[in-house]
N, C-alpha and C. Protein backbone atom coordinates (compact mmCIF):
# COMPACT_ATOMS: atom_id res chain seq x y z
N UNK A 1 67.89 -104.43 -172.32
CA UNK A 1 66.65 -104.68 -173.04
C UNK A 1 65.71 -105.49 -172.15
N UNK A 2 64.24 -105.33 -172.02
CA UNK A 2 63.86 -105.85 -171.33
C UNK A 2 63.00 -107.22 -171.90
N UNK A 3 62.85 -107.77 -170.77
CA UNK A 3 61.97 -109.11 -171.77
C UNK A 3 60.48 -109.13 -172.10
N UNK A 4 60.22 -109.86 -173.11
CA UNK A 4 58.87 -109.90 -173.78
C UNK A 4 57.76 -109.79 -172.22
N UNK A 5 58.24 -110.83 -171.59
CA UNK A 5 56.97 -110.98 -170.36
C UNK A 5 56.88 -109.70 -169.39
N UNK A 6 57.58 -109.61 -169.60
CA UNK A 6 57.69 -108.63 -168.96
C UNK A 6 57.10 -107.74 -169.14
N UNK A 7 57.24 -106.84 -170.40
CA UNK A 7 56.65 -105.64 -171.02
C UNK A 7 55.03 -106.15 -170.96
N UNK A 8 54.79 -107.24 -171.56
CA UNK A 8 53.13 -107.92 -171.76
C UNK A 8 52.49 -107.97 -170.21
N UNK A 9 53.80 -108.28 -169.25
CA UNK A 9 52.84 -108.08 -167.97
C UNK A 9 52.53 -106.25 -167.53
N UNK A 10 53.28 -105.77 -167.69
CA UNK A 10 53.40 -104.06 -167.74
C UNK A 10 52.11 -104.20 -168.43
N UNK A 11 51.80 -104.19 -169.46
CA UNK A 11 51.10 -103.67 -170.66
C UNK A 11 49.47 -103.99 -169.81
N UNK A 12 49.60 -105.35 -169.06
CA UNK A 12 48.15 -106.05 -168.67
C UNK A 12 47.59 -104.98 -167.87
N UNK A 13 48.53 -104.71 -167.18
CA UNK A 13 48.40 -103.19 -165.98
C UNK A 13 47.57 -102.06 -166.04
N UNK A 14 47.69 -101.76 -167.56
CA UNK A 14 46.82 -100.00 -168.22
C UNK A 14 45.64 -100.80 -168.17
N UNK A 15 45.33 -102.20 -168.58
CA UNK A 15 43.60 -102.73 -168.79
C UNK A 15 43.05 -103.10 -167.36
N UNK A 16 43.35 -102.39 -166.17
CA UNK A 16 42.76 -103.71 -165.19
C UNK A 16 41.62 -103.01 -164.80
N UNK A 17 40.92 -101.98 -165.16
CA UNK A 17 39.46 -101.61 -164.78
C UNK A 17 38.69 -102.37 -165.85
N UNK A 18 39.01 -102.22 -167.47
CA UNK A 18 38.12 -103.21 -168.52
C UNK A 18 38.59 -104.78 -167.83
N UNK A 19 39.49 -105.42 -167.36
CA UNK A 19 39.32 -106.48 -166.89
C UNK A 19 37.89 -106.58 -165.47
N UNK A 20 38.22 -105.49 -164.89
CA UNK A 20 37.19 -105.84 -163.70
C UNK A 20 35.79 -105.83 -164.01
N UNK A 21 35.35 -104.70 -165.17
CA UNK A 21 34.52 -104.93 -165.47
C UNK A 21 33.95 -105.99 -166.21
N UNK A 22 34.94 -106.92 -166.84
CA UNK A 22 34.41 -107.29 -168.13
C UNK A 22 34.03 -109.15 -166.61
N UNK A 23 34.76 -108.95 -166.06
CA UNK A 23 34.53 -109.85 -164.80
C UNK A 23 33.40 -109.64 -163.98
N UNK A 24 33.02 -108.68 -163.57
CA UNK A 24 31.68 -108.40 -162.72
C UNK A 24 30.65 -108.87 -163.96
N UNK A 25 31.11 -108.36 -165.27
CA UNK A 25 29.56 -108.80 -166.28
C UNK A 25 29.37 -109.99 -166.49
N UNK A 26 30.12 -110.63 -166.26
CA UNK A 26 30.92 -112.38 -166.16
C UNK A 26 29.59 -112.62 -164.99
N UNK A 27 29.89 -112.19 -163.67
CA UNK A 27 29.15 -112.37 -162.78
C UNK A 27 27.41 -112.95 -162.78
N UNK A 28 27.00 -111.64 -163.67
CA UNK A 28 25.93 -111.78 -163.89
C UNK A 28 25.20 -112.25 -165.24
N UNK A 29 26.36 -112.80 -166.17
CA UNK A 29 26.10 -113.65 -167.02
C UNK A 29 25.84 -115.09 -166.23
N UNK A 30 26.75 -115.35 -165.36
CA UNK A 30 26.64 -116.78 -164.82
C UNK A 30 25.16 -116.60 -164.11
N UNK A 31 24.55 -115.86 -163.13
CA UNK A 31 23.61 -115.41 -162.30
C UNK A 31 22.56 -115.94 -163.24
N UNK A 32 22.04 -115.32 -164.79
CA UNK A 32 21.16 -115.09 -165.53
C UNK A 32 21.62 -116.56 -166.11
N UNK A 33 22.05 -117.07 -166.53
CA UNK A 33 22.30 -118.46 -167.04
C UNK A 33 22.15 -119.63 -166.07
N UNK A 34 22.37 -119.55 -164.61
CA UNK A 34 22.03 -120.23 -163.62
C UNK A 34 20.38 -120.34 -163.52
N UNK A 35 19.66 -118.98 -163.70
CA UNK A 35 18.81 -118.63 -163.25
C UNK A 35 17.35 -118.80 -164.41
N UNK A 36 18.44 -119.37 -165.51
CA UNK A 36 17.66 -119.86 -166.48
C UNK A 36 17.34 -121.18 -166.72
N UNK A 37 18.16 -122.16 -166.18
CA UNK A 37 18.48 -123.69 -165.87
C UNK A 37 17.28 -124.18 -166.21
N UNK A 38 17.08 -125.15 -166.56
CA UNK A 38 15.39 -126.13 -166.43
C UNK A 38 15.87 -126.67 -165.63
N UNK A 39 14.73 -126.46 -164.19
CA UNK A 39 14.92 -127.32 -162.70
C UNK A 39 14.25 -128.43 -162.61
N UNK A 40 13.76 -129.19 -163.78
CA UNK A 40 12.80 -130.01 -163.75
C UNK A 40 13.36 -131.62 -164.62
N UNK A 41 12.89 -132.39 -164.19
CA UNK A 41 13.52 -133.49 -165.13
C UNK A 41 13.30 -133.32 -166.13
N UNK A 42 13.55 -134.60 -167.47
CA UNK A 42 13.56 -134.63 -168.95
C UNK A 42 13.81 -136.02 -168.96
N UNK A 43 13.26 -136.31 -170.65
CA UNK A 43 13.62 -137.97 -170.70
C UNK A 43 14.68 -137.42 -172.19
N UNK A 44 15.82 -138.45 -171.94
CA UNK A 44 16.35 -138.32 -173.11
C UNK A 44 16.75 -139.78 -173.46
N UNK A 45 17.38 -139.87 -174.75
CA UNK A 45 17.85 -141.53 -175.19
C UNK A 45 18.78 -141.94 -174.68
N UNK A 46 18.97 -143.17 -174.36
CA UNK A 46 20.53 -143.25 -173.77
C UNK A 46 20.25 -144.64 -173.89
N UNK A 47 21.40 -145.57 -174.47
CA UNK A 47 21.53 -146.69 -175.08
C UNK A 47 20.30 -147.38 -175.28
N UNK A 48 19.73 -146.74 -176.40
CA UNK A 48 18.59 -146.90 -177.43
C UNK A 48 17.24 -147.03 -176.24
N UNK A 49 17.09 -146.17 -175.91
CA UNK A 49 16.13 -146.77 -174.66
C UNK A 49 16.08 -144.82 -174.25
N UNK A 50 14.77 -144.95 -173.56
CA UNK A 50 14.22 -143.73 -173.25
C UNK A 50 13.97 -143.81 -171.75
N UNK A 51 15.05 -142.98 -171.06
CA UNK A 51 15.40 -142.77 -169.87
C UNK A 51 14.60 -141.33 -169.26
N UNK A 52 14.78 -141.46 -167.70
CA UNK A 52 14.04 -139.57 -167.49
C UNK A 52 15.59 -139.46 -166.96
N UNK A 53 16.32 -138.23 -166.87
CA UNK A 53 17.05 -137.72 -166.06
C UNK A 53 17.07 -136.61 -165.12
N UNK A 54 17.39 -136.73 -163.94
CA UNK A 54 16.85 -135.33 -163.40
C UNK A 54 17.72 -134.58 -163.22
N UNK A 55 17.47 -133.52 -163.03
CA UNK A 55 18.31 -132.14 -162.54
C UNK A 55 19.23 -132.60 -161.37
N UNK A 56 20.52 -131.93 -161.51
CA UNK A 56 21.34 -132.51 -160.40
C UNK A 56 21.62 -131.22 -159.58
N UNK A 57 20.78 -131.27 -158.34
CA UNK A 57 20.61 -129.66 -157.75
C UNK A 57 21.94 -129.66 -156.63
N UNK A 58 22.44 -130.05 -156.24
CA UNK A 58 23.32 -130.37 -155.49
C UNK A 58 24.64 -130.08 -156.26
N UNK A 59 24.78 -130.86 -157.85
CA UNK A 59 25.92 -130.70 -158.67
C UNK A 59 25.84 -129.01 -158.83
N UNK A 60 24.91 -128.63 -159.32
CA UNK A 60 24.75 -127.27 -160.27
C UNK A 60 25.15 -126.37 -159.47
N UNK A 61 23.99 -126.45 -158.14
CA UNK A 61 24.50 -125.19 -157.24
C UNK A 61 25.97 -125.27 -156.50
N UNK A 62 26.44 -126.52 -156.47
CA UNK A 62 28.07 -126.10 -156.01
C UNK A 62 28.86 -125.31 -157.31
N UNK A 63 28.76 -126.19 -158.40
CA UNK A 63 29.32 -125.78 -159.33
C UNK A 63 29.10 -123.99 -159.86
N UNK A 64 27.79 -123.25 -159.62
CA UNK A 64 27.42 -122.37 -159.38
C UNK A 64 27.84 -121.36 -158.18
N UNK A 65 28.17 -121.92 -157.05
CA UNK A 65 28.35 -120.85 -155.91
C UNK A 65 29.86 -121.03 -156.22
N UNK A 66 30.92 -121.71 -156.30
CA UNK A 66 32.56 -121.84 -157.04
C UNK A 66 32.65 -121.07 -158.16
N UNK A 67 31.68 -121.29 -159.46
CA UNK A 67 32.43 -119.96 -160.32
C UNK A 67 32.05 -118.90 -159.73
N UNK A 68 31.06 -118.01 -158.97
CA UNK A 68 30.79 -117.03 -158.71
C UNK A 68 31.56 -116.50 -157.65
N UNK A 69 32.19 -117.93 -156.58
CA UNK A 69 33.48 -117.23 -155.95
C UNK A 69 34.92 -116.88 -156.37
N UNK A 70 35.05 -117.70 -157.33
CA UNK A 70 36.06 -117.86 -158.33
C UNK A 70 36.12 -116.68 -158.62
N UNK A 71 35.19 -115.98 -159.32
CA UNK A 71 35.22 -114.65 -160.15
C UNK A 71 34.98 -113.59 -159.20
N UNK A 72 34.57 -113.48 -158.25
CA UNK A 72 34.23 -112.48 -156.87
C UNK A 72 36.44 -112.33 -156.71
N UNK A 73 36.92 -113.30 -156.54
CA UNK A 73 38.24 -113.54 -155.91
C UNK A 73 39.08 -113.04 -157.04
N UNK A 74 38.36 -112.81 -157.94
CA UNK A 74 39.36 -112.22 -159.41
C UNK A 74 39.61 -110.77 -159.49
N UNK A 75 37.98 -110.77 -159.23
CA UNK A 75 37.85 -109.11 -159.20
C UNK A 75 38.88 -108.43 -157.93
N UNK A 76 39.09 -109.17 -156.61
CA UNK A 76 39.45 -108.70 -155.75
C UNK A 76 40.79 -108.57 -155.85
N UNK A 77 41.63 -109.53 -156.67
CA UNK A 77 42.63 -109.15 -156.77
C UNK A 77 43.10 -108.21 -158.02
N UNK A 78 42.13 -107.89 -158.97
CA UNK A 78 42.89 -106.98 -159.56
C UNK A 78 42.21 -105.65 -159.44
N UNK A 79 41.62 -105.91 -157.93
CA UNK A 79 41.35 -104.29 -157.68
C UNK A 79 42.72 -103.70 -156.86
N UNK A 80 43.01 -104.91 -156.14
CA UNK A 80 44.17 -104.99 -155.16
C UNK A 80 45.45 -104.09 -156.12
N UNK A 81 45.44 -104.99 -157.39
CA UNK A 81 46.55 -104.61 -158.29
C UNK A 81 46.67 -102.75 -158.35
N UNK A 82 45.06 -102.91 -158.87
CA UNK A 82 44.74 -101.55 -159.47
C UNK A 82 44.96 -100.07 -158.63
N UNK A 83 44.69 -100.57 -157.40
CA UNK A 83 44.97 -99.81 -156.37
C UNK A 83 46.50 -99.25 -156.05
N UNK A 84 47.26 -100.37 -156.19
CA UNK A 84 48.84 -100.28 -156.09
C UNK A 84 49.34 -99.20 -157.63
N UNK A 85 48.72 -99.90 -158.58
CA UNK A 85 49.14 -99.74 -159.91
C UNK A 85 49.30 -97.85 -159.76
N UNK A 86 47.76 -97.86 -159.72
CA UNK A 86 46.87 -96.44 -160.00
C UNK A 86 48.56 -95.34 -158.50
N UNK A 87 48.10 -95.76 -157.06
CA UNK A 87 49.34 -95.00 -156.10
C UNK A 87 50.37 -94.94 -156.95
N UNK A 88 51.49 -96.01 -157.49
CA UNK A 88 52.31 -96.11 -158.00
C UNK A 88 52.48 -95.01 -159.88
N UNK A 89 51.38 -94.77 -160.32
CA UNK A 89 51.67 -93.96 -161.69
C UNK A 89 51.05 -92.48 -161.41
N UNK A 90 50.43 -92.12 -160.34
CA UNK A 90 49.94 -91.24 -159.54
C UNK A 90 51.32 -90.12 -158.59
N UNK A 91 52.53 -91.24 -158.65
CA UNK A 91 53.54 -90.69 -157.93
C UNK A 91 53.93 -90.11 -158.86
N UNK A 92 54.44 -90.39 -160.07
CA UNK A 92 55.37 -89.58 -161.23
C UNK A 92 54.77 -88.75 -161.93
N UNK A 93 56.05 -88.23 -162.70
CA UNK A 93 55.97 -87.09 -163.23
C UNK A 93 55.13 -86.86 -164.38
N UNK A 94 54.53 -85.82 -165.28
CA UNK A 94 53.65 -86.43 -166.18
C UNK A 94 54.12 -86.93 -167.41
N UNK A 95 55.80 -86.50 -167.50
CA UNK A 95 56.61 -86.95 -169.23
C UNK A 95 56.82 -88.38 -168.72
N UNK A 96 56.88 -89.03 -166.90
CA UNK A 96 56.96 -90.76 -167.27
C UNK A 96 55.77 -91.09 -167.06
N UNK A 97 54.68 -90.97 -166.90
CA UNK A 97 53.43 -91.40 -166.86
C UNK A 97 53.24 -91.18 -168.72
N UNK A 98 53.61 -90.25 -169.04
CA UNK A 98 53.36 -90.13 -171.16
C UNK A 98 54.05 -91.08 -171.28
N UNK A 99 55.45 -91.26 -170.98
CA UNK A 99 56.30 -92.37 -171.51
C UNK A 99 55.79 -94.03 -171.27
N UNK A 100 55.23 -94.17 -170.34
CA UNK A 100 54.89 -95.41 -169.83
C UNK A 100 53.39 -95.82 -170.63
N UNK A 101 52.34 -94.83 -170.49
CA UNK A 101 51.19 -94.86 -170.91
C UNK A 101 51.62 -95.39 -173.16
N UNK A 102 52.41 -94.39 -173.32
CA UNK A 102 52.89 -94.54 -174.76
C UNK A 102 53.30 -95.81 -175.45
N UNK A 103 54.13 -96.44 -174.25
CA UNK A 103 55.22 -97.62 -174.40
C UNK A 103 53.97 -98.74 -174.32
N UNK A 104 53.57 -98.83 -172.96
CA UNK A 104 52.72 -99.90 -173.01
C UNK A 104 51.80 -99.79 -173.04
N UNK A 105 50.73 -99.06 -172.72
CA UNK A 105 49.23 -98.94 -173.33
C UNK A 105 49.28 -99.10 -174.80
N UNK A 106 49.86 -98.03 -175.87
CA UNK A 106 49.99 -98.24 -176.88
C UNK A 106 50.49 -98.76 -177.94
N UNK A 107 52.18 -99.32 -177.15
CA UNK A 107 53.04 -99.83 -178.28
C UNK A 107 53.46 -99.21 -178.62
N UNK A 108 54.32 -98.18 -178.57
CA UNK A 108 55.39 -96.87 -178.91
C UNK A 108 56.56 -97.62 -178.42
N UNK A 109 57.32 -97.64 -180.10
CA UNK A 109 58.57 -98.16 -179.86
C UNK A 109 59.88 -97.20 -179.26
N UNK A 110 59.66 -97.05 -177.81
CA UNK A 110 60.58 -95.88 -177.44
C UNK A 110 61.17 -96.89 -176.22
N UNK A 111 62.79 -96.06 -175.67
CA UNK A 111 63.34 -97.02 -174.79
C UNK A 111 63.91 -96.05 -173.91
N UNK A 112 63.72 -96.82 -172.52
CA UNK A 112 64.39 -95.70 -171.28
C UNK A 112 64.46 -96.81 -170.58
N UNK A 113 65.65 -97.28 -170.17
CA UNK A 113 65.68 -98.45 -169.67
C UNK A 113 65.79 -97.99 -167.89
N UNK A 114 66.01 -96.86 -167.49
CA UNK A 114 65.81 -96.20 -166.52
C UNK A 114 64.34 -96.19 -166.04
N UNK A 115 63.56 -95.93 -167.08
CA UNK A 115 62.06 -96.31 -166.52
C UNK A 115 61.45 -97.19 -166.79
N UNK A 116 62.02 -97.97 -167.28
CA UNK A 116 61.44 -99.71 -167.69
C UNK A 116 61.48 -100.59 -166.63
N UNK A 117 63.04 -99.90 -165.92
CA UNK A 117 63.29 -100.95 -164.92
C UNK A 117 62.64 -100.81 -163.92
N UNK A 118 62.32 -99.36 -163.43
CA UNK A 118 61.34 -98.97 -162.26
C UNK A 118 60.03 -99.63 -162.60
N UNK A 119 59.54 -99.35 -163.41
CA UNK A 119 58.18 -100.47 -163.28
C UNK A 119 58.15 -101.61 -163.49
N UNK A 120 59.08 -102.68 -164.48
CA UNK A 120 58.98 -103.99 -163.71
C UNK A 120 59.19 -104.25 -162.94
N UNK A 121 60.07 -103.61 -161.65
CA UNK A 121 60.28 -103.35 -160.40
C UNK A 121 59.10 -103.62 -159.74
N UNK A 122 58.45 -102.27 -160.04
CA UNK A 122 57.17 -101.89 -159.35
C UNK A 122 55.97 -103.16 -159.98
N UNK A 123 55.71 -103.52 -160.88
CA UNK A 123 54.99 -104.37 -160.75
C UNK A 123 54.86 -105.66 -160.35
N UNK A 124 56.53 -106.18 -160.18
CA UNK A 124 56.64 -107.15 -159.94
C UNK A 124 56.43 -107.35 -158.05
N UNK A 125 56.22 -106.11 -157.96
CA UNK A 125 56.15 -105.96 -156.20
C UNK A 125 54.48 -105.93 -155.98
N UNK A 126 53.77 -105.81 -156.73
CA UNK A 126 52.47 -105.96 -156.90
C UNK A 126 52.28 -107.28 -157.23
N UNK A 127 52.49 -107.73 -157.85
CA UNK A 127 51.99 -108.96 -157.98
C UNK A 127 52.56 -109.76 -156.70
N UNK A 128 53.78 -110.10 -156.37
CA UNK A 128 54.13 -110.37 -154.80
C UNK A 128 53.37 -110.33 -153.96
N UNK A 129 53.03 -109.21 -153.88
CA UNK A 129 51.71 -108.38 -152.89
C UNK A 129 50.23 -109.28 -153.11
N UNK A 130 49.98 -108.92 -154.22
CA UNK A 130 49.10 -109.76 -154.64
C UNK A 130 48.71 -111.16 -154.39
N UNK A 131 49.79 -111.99 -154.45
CA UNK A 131 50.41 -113.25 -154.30
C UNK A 131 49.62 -113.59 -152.73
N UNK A 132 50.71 -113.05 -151.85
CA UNK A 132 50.70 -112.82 -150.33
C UNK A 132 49.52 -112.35 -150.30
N UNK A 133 48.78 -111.41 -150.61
CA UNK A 133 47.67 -111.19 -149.90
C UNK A 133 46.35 -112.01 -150.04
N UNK A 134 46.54 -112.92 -151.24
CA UNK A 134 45.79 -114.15 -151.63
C UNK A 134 45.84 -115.57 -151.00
N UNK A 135 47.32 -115.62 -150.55
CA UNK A 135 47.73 -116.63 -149.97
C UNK A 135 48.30 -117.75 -151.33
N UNK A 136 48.60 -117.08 -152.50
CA UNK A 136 49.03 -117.64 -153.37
C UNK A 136 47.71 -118.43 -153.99
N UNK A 137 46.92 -118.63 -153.33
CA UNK A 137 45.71 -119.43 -154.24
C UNK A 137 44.38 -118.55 -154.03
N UNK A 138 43.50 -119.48 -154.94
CA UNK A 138 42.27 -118.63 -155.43
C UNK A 138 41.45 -119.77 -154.10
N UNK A 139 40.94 -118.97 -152.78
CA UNK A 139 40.24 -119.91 -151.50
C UNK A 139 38.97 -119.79 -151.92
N UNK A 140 37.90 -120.94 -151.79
CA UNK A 140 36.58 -120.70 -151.98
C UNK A 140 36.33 -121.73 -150.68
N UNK A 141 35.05 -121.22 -150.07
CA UNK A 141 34.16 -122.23 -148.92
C UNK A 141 33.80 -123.02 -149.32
N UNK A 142 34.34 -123.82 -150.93
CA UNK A 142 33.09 -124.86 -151.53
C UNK A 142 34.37 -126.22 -150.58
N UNK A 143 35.29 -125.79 -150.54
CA UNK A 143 36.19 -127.18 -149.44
C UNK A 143 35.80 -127.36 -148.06
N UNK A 144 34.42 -126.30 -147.66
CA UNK A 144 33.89 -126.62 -146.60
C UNK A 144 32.91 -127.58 -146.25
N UNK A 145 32.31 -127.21 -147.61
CA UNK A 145 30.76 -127.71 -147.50
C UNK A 145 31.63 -129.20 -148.36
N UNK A 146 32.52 -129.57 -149.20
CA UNK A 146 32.47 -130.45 -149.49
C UNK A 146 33.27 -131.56 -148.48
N UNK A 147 33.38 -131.47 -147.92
CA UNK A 147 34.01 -132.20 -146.92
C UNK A 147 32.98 -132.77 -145.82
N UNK A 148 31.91 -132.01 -145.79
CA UNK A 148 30.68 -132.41 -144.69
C UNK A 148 30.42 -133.55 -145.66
N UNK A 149 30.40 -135.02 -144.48
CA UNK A 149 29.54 -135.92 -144.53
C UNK A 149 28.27 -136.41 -144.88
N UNK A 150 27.71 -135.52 -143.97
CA UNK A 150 25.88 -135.93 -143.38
C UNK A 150 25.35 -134.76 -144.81
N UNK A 151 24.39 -135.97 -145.80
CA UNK A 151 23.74 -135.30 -146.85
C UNK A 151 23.34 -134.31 -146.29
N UNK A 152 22.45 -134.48 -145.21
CA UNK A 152 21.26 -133.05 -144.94
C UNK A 152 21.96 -131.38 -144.55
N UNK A 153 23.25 -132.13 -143.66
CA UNK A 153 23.97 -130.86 -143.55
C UNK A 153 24.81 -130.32 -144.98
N UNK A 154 24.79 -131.04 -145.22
CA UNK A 154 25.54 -130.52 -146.99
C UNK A 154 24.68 -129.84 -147.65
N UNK A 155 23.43 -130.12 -147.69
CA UNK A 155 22.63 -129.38 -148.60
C UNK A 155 22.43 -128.09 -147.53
N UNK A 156 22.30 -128.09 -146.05
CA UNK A 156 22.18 -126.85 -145.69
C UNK A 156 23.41 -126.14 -145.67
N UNK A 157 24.58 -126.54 -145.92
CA UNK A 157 25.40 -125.68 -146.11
C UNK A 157 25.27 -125.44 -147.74
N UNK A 158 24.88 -125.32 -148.36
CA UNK A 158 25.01 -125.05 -149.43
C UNK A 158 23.93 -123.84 -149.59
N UNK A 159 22.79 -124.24 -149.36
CA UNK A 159 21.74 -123.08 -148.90
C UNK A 159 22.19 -121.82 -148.44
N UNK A 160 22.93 -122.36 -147.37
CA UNK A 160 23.53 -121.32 -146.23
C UNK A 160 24.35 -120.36 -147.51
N UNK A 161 25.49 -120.88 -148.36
CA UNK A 161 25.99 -120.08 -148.95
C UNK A 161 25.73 -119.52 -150.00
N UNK A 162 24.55 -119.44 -150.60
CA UNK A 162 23.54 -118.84 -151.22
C UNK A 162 22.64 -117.72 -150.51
N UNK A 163 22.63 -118.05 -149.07
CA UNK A 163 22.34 -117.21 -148.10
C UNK A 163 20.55 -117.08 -148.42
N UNK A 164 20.18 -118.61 -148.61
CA UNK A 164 18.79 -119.19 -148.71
C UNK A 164 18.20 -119.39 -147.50
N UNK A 165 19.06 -120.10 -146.58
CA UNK A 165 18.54 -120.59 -145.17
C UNK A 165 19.00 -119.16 -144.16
């Protein structure tokens, strides 16, 4: 019998194009919400007293160019997946591609533990893959620019990765 995580990680497998997409729209939700920001100061209350605060352009746009690499690095790996996934259900026959598509796309309580085991097999060699070809973590350039010292070069690296300067 196989285990719950197992099958649920199988199952994640049939969705990874609605994941990529629903991630690229991610993209340009952040883009259009960045791009909506008020860049300008404001006064608000702050211990009974009427303060201005300004825009923190330095905070926003790091915090801005990190989720957008964040999510660039998401997409990439579950295209990576998708690619393996798609070769890998592309090899078989079409009654285990029905059987597999049935079981876990849909939830069809059917059992072949002969082909259960081949694809947690197989996926678990994808994600490995995956793993390794990531380097196990999600890398962004924002540990570049945050590590520079000298304000002025910080803000031009930051430019730079906006691909402003």
């Amino acid at each position: 019998m196989a285990k719950k995580v197992d099958e649920d990680l199988v199952s994640t497998y049939f969705y990874l194009q609605k994941r990529i997409d629903r991630a690229t729209r991610r993209i340009g939700e952040y883009e259009h919400e960045f791009n909506n920001k008020n860049f300008y100061t404001c006064t608000q209350m702050r211990h009974e007293e009427m303060t201005t605060v300004a825009f923190k352009l330095e905070k926003e746009v790091i915090s801005h160019v990190v989720a957008i690499e964040t999510a660039e690095q998401h997409i990439k790996t579950l295209q990576f997946k998708l690619k393996h996934f798609d070769r890998f259900m592309n090899g078989l026959s079409s009654s285990d591609k029905e059987y597999y598509i049935s079981r876990y796309k849909y939830d069809y309580e059917a059992l072949n533990d002969r082909l259960d085991k081949l694809i947690f097999e197989e996926v678990g060699e994808i994600e490995e893959a995956a793993a390794y070809h990531n380097g196990g973590l999600v890398k962004t350039n924002y540990q570049l620019i945050e590590l520079e010292s000298n304000p002025e070069n910080h803000f031009k690296a930051m430019m730079d990765q906006l691909g402003v300067m």
